[in-house]
C-alpha atoms as a PDB file:
ATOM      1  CA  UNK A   1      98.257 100.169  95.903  1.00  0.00           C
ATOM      2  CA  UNK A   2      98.502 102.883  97.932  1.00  0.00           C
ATOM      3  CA  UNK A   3      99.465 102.833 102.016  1.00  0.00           C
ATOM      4  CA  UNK A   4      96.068 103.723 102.583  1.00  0.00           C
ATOM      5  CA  UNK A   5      94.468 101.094 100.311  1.00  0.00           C
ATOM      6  CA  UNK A   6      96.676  98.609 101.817  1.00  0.00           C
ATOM      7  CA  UNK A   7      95.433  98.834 105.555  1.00  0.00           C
ATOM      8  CA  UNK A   8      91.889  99.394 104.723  1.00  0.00           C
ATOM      9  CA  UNK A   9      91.907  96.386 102.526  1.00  0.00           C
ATOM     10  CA  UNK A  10      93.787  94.150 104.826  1.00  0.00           C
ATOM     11  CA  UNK A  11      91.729  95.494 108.165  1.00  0.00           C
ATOM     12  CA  UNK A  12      88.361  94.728 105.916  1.00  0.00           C
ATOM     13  CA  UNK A  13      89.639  91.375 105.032  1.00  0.00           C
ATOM     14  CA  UNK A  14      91.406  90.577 108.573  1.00  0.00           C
ATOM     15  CA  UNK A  15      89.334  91.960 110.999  1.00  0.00           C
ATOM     16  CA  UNK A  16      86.686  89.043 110.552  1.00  0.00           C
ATOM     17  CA  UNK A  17      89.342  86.687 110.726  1.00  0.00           C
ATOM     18  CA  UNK A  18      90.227  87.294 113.855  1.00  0.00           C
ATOM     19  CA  UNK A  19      86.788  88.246 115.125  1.00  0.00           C
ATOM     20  CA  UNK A  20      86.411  84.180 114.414  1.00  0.00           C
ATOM     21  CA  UNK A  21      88.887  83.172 116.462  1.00  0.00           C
ATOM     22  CA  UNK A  22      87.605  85.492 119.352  1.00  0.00           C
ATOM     23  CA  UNK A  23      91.255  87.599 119.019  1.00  0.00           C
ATOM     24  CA  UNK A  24      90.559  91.059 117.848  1.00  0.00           C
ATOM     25  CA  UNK A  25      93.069  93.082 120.296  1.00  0.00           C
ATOM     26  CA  UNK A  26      94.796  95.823 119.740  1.00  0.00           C
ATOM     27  CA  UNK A  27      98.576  94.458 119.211  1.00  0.00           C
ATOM     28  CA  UNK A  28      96.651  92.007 116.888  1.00  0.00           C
ATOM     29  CA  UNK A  29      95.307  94.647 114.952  1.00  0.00           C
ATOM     30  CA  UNK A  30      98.321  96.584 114.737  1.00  0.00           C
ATOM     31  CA  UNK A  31     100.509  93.378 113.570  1.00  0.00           C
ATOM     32  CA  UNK A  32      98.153  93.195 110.805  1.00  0.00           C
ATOM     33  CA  UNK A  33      98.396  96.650 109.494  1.00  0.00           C
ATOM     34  CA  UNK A  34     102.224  96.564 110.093  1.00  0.00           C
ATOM     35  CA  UNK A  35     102.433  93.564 107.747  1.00  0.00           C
ATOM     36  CA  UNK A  36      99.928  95.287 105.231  1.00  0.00           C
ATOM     37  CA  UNK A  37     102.387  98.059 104.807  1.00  0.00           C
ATOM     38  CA  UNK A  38     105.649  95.788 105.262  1.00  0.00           C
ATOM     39  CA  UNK A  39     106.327  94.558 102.052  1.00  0.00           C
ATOM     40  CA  UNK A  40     106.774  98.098 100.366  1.00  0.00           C
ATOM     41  CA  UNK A  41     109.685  98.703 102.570  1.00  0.00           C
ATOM     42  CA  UNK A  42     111.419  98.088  99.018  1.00  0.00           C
ATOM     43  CA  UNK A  43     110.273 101.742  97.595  1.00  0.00           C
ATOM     44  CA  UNK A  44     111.859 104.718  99.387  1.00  0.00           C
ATOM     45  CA  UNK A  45     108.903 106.703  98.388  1.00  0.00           C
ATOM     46  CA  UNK A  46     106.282 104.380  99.716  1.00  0.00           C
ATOM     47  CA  UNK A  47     104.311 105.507 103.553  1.00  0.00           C
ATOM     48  CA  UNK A  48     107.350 102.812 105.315  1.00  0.00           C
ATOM     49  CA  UNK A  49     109.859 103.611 103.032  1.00  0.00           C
ATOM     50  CA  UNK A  50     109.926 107.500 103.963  1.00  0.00           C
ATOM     51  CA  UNK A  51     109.743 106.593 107.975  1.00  0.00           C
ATOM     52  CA  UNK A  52     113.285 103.935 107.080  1.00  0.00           C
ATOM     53  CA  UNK A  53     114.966 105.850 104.136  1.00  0.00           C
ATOM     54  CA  UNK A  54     118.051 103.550 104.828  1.00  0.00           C
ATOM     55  CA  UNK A  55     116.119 100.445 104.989  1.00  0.00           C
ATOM     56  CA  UNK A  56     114.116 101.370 102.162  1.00  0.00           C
ATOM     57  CA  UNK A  57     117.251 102.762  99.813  1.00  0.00           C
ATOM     58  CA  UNK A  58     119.243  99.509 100.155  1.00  0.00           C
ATOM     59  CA  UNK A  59     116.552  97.464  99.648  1.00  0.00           C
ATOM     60  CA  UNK A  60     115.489  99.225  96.396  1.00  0.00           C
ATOM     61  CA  UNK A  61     118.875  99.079  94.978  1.00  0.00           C
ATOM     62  CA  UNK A  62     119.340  95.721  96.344  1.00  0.00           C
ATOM     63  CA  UNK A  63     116.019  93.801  95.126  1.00  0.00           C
ATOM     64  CA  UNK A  64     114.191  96.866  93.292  1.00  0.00           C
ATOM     65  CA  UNK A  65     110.520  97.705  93.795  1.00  0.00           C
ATOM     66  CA  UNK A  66     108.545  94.150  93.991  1.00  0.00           C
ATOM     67  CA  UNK A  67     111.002  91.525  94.140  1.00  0.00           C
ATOM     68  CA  UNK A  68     112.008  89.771  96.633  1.00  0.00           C
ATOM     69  CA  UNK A  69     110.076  92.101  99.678  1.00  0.00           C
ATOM     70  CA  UNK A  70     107.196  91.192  97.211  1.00  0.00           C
ATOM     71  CA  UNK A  71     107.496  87.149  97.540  1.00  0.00           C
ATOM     72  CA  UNK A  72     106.258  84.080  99.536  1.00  0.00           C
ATOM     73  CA  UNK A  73     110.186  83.445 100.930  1.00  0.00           C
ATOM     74  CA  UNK A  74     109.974  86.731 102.466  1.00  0.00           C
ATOM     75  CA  UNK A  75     107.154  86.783 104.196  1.00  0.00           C
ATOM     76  CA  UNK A  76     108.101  83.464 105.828  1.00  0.00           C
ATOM     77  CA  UNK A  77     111.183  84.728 107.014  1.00  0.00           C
ATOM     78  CA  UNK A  78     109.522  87.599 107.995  1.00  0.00           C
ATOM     79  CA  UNK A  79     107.171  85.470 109.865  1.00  0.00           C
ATOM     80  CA  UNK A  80     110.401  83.657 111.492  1.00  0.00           C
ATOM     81  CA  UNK A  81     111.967  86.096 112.919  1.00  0.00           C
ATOM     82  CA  UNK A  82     108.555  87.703 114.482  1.00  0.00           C
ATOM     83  CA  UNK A  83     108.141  84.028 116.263  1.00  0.00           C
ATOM     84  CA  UNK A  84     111.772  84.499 117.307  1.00  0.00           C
ATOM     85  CA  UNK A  85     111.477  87.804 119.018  1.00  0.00           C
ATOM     86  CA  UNK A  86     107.903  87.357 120.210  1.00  0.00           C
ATOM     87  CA  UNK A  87     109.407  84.011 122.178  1.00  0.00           C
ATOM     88  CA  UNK A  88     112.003  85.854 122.942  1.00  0.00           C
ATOM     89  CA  UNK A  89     110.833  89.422 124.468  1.00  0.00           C
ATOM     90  CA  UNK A  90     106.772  90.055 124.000  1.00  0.00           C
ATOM     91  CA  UNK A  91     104.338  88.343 126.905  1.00  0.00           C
ATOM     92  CA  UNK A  92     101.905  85.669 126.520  1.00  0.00           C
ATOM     93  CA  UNK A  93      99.164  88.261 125.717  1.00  0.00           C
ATOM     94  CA  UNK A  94     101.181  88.841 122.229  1.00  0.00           C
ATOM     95  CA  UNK A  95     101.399  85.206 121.236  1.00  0.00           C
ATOM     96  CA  UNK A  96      99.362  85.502 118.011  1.00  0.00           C
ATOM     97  CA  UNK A  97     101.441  88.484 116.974  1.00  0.00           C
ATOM     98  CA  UNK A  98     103.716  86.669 114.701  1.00  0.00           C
ATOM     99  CA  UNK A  99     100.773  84.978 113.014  1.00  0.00           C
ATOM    100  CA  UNK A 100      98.748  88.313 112.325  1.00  0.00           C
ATOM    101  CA  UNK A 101     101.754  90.087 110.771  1.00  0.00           C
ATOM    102  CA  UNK A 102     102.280  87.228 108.502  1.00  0.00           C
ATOM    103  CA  UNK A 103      98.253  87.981 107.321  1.00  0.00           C
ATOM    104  CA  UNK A 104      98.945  91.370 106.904  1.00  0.00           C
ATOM    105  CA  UNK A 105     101.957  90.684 104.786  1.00  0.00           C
ATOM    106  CA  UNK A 106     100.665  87.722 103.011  1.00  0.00           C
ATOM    107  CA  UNK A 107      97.074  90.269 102.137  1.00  0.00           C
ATOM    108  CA  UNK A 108      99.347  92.774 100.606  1.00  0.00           C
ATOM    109  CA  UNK A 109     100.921  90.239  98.437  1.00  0.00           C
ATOM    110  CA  UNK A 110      97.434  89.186  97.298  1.00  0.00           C
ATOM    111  CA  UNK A 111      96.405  92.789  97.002  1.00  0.00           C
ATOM    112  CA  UNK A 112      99.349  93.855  94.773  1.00  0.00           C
ATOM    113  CA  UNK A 113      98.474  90.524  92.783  1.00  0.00           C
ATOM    114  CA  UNK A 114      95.666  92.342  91.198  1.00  0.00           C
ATOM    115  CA  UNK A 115      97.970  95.652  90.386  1.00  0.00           C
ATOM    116  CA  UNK A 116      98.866  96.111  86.421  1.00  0.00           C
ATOM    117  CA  UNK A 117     102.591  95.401  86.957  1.00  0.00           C
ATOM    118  CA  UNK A 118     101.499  91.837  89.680  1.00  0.00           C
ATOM    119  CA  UNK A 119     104.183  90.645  91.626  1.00  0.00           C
ATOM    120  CA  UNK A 120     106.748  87.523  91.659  1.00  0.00           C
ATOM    121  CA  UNK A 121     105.322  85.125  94.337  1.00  0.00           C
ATOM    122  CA  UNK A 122     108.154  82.388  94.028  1.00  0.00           C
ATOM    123  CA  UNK A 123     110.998  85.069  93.504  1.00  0.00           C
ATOM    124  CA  UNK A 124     114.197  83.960  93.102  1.00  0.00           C
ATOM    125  CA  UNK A 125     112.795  81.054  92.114  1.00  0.00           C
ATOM    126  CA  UNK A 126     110.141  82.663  89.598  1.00  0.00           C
ATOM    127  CA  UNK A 127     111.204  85.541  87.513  1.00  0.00           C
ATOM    128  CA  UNK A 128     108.085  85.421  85.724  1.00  0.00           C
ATOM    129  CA  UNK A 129     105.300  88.101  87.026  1.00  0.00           C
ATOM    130  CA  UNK A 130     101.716  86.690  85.594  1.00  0.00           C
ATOM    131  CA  UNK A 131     100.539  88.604  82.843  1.00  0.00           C
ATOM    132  CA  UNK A 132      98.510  91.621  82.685  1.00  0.00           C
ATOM    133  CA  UNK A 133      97.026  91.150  79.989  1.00  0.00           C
ATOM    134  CA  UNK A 134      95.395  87.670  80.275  1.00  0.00           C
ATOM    135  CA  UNK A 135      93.792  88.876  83.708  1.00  0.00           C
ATOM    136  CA  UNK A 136      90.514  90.364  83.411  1.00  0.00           C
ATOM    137  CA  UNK A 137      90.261  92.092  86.823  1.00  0.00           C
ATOM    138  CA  UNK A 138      93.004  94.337  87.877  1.00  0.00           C
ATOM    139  CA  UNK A 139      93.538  98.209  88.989  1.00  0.00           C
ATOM    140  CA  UNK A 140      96.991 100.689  88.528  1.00  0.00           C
ATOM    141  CA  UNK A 141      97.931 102.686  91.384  1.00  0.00           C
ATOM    142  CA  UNK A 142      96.436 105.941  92.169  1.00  0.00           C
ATOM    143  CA  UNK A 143      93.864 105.936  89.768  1.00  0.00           C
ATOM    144  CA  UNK A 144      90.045 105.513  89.720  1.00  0.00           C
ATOM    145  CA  UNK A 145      90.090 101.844  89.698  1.00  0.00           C
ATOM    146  CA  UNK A 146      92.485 101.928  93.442  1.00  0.00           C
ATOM    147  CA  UNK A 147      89.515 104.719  94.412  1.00  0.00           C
ATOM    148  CA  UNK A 148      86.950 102.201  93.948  1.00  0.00           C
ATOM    149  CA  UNK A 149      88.630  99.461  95.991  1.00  0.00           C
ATOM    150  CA  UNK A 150      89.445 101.669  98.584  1.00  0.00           C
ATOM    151  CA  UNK A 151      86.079 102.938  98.802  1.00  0.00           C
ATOM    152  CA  UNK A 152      84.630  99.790  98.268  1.00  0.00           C
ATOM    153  CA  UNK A 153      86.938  98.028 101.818  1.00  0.00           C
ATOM    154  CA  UNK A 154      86.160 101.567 103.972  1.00  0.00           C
ATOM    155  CA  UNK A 155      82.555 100.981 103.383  1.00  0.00           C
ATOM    156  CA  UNK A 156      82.935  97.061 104.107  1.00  0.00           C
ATOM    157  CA  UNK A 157      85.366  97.901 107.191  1.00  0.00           C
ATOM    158  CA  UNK A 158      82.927 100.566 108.836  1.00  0.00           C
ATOM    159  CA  UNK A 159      80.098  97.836 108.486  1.00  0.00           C
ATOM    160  CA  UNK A 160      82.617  95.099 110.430  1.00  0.00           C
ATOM    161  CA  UNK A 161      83.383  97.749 113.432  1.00  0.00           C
ATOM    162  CA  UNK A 162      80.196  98.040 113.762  1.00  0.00           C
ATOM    163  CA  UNK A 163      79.383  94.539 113.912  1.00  0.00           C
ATOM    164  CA  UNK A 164      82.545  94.424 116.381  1.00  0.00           C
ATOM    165  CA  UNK A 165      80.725  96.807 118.409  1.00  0.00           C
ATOM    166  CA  UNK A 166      77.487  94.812 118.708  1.00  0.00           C
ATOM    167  CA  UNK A 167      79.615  91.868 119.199  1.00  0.00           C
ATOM    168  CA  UNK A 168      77.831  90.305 116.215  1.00  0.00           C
ATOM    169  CA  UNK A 169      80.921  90.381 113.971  1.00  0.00           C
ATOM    170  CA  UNK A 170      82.073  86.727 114.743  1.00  0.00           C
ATOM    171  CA  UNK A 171      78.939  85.539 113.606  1.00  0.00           C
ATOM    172  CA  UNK A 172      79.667  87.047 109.892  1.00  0.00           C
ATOM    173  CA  UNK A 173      81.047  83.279 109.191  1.00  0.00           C
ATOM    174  CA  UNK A 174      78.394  80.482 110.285  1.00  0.00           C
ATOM    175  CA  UNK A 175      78.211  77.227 109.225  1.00  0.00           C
ATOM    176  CA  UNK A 176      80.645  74.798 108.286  1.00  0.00           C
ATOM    177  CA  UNK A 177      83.487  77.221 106.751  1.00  0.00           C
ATOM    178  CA  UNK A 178      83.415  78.974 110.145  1.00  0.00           C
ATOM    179  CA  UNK A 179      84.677  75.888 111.429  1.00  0.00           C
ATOM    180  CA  UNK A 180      87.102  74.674 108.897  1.00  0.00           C
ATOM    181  CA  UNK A 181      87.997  78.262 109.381  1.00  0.00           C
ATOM    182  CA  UNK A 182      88.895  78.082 112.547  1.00  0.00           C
ATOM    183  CA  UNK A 183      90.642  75.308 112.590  1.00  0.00           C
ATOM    184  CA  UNK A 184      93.226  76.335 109.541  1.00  0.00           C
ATOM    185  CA  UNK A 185      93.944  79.672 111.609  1.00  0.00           C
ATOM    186  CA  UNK A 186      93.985  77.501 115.065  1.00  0.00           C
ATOM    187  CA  UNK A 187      96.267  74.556 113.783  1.00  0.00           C
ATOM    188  CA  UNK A 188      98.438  77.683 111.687  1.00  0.00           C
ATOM    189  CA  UNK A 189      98.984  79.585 115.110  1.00  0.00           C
ATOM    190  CA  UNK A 190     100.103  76.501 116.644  1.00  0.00           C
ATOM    191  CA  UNK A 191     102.578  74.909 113.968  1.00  0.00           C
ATOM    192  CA  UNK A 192     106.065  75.476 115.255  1.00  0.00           C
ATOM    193  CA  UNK A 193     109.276  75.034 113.118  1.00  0.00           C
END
């Protein structure tokens, strides 16, 4: 997916989310697209990759495009070393930070999940990406299928800042998996290592 793809797709899906748990700031919101656009740090060509050429060079000839950037041990030291430095240097109002840049990342993973060429979830562990061909819903990269998802999410996002701006958009969840819902992402923000 493209950078663009990425942060509409990840706001669409993320912005409710937090909506739920009455935390919709603007640091929160920003985490989230930072960790929808993290992973491809591992392509020099990709929208982070060109802003950290070094970053991005090593890492490709490190761990090429998809691996390890690309995997669940990643994003959870990712995730560690946000709680680290958000202890460490941001204010109280930027507690959740750590947390929403782990959704962002962990949204891109499932995003790219769906691409032609997948990705390695367990990598090191896992060399073995799931197979294209036995999946009957995926998209390639800059073509019409990525169009439609994109257009697709913009559509669904400009409905939920709407909502936002009602203040109707925490009420997209009611019932019962608003609560359970809440509770995941309230005992999640809480569990300390």
């Amino acid at each position: 997916m493209q950078y663009k793809t990425h942060i509409t797709t990840s706001l669409a899906l993320g912005l409710p989310l937090m909506a739920a748990v009455d935390q919709v700031t603007v640091i929160n919101t920003i985490a989230l697209v930072c960790g929808s656009v993290l992973p491809d740090i591992d392509h020099p060509k990709s929208f982070i990759g060109k802003r950290n050429q070094v970053v991005s060079k090593v890492t490709n000839k490190t761990l090429g495009h998809r691996g390890a950037t690309h995997s669940l041990i990643v994003a959870l030291g990712i995730y560690l070393l946000a709680l680290f430095l958000a202890h460490t240097y941001l204010s109280q109002k930027a507690e959740f930070v750590p947390f929403w840049l782990l959704c962002g990342y962990l949204l891109h993973l499932c995003e790219d999940s769906f691409s032609k060429n997948s990705i390695r979830w367990f990598w090191p562990f896992s060399k073995v990406k799931r197979s294209s061909r036995k999946r009957l819903l995926y998209y390639r990269t800059g073509t019409v299928s990525e169009y439609l998802i994109l257009g697709f999410m913009l559509c669904l996002l400009l409905i939920e800042i709407n909502l936002l701006y009602i203040g109707q958009l925490d009420k997209l969840f009611t019932g019962p998996p608003l609560v359970y819902l809440k509770t995941f992402i309230v005992k999640a923000q809480t569990f300390n290592f």
